[in-house]
C-alpha atoms as a PDB file:
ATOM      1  CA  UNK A   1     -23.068  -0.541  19.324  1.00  0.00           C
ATOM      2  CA  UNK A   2     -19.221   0.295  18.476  1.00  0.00           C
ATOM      3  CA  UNK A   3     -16.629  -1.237  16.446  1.00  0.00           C
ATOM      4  CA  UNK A   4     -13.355  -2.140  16.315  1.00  0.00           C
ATOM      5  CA  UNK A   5     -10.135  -3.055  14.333  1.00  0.00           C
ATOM      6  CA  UNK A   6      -9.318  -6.712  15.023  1.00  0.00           C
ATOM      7  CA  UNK A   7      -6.816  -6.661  12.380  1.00  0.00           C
ATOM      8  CA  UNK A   8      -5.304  -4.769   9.421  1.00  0.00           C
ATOM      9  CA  UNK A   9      -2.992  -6.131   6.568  1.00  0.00           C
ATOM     10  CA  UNK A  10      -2.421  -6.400   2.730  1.00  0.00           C
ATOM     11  CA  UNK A  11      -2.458 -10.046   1.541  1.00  0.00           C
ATOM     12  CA  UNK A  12      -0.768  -8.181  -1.679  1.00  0.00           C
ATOM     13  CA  UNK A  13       2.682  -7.934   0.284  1.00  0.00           C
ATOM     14  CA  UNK A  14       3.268 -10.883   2.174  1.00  0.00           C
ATOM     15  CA  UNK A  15       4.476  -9.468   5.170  1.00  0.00           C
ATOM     16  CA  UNK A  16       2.748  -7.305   7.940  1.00  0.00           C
ATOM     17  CA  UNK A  17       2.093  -3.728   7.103  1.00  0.00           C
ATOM     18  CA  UNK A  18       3.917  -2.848   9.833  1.00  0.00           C
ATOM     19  CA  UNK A  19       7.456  -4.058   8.554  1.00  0.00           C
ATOM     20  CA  UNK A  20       6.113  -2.639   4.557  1.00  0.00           C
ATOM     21  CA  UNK A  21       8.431  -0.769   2.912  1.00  0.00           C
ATOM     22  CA  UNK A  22       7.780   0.876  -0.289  1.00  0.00           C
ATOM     23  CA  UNK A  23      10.470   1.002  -2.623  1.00  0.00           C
ATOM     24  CA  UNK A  24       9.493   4.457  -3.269  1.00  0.00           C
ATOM     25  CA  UNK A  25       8.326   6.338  -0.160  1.00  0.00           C
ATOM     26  CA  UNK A  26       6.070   8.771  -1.825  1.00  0.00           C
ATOM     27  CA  UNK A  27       4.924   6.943  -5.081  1.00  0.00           C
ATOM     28  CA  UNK A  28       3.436   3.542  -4.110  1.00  0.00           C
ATOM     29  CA  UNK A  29      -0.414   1.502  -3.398  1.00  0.00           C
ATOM     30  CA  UNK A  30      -1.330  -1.116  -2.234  1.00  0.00           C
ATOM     31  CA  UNK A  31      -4.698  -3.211  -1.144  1.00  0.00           C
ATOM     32  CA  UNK A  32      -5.163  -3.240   2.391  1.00  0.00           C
ATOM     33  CA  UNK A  33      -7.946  -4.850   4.348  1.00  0.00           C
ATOM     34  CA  UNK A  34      -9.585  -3.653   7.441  1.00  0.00           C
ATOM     35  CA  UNK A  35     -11.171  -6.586   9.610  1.00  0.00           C
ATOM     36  CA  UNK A  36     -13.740  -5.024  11.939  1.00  0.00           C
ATOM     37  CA  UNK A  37     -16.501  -6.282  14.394  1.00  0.00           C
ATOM     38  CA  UNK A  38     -18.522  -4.970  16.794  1.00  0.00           C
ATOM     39  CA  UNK A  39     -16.714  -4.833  20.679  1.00  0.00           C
ATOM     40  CA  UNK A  40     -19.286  -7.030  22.939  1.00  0.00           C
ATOM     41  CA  UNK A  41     -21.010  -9.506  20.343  1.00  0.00           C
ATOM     42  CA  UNK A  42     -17.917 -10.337  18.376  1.00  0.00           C
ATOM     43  CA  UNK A  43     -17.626 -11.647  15.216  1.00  0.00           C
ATOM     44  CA  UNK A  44     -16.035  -9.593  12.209  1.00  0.00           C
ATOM     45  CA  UNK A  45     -16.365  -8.697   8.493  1.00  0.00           C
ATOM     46  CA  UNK A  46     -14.139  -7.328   5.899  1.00  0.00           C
ATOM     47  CA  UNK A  47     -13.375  -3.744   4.430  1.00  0.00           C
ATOM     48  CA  UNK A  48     -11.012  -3.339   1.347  1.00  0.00           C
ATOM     49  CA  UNK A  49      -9.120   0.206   1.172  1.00  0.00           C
ATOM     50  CA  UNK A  50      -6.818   1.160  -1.630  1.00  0.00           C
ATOM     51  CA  UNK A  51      -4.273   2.829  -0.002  1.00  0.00           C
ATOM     52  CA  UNK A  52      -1.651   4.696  -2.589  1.00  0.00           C
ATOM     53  CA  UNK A  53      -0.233   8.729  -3.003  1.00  0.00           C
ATOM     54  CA  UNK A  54      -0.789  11.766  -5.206  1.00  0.00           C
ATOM     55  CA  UNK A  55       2.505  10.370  -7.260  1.00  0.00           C
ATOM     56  CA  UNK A  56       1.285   6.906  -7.915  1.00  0.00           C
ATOM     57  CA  UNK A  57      -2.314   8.628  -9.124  1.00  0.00           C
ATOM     58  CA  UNK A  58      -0.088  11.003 -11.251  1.00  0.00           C
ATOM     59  CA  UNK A  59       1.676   8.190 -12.733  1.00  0.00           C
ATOM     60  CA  UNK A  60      -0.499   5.420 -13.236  1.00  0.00           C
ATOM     61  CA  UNK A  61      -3.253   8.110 -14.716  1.00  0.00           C
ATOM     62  CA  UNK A  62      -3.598  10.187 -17.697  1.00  0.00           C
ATOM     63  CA  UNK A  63      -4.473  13.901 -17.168  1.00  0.00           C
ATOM     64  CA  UNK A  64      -7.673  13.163 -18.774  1.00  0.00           C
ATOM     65  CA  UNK A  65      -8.844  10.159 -15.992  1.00  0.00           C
ATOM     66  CA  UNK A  66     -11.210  11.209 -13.415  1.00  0.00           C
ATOM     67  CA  UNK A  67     -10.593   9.157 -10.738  1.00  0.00           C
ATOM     68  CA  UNK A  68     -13.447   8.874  -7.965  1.00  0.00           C
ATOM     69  CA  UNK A  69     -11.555   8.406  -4.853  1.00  0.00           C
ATOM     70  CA  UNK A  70     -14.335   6.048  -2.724  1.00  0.00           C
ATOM     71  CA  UNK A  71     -12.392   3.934  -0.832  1.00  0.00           C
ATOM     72  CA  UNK A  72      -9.217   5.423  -1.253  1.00  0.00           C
ATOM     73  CA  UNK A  73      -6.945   6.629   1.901  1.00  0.00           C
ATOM     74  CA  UNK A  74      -4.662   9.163   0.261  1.00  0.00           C
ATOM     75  CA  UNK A  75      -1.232   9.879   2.111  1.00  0.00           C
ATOM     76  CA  UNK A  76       1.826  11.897   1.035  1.00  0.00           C
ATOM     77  CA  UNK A  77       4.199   9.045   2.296  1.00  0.00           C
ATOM     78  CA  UNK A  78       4.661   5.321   3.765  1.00  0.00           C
ATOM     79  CA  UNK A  79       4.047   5.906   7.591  1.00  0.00           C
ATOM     80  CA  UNK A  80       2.307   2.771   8.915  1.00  0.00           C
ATOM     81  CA  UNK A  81       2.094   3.924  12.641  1.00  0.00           C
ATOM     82  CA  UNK A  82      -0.060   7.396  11.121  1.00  0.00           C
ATOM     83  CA  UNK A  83      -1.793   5.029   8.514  1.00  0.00           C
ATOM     84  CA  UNK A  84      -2.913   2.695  11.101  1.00  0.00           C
ATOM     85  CA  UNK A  85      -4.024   5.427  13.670  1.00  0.00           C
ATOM     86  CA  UNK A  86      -6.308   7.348  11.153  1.00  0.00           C
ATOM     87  CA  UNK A  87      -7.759   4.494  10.486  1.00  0.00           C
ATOM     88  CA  UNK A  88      -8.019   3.036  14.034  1.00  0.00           C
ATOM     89  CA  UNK A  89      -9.723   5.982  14.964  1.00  0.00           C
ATOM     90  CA  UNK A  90     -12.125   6.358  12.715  1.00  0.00           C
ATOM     91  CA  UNK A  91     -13.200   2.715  12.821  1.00  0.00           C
ATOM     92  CA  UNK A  92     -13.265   2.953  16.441  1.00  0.00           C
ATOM     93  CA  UNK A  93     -15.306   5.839  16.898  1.00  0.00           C
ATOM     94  CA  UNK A  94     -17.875   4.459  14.139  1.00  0.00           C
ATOM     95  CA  UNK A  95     -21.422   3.695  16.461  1.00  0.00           C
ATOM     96  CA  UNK A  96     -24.734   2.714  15.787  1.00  0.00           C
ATOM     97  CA  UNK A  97     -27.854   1.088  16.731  1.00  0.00           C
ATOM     98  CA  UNK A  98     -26.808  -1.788  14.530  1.00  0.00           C
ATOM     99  CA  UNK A  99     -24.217  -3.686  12.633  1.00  0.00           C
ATOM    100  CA  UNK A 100     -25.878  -3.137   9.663  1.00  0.00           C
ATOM    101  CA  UNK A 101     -25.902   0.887  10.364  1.00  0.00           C
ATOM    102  CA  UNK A 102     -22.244   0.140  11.920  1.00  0.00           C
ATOM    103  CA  UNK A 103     -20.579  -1.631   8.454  1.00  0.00           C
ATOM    104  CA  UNK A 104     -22.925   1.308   6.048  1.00  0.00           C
ATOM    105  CA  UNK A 105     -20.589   3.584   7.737  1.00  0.00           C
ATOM    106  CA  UNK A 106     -17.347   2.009   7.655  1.00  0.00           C
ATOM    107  CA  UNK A 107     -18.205   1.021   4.251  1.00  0.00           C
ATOM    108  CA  UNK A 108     -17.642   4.697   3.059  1.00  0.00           C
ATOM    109  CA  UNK A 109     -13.997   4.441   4.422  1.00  0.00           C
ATOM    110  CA  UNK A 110     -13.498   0.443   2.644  1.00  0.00           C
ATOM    111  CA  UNK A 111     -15.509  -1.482   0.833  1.00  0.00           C
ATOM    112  CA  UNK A 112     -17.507  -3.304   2.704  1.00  0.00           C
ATOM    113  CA  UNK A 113     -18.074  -7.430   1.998  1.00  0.00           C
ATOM    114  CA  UNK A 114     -21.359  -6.940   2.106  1.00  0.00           C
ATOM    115  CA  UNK A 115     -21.979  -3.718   0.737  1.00  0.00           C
ATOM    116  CA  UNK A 116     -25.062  -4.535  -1.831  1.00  0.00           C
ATOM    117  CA  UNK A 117     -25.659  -7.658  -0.851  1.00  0.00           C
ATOM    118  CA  UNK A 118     -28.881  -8.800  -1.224  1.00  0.00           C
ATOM    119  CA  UNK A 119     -30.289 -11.869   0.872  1.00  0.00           C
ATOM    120  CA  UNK A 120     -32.341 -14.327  -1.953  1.00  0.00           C
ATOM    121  CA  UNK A 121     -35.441 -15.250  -1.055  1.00  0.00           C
END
């Protein structure tokens, strides 16, 4: 199976990522949202990804926070064509032998919808 990126926004900005512009190039985050599904069978699911830089961590943290960055895309500035590529990529060279295996994967890049979801019985 392989996935792909059907879509990719921030419902914190209001406006595509693709016309975003920080008001500080190199000190910002936001919340963006990956929407992925597999390429034949369709359908899709959602990964969150906290996307922000070394100067927003710097000052929104103490020195004495540890910070584990799981789900975190780091970058040194606002560039949504280099943002959007990484992640395009690795999405879309993300196999398996199914969706399950597929969205465990992606899920270390976003977090997943389902990531511990358990089905009641």
């Amino acid at each position: 199976m392989k996935s792909i990126l059907k879509n990719f926004y921030s419902s914190d900005i209001g406006i595509p990522l693709s016309d975003y512009i920080p008001v500080t190039n190199d000190n910002f985050c936001i919340l963006a949202r990956l929407i992925v599904g597999e390429a034949k069978l369709g359908g899709e699911e959602s990964f969150d990804i906290t996307i922000c830089t070394p100067k927003w961590l710097i000052s929104n943290h103490d020195d004495s926070d540890i910070i584990i960055g799981r789900h975190y895309l780091i970058v040194f500035e606002y560039n949504y064509q280099r943002i959007f590529s990484k992640l395009k990529t690795l999405v879309e060279t993300t196999r398996g032998d199914t969706w399950d295996e597929i969205g465990s994967k992606i899920g270390r890049i976003g977090r997943w919808e389902f990531e511990d979801y358990k089905e009641q019985i």
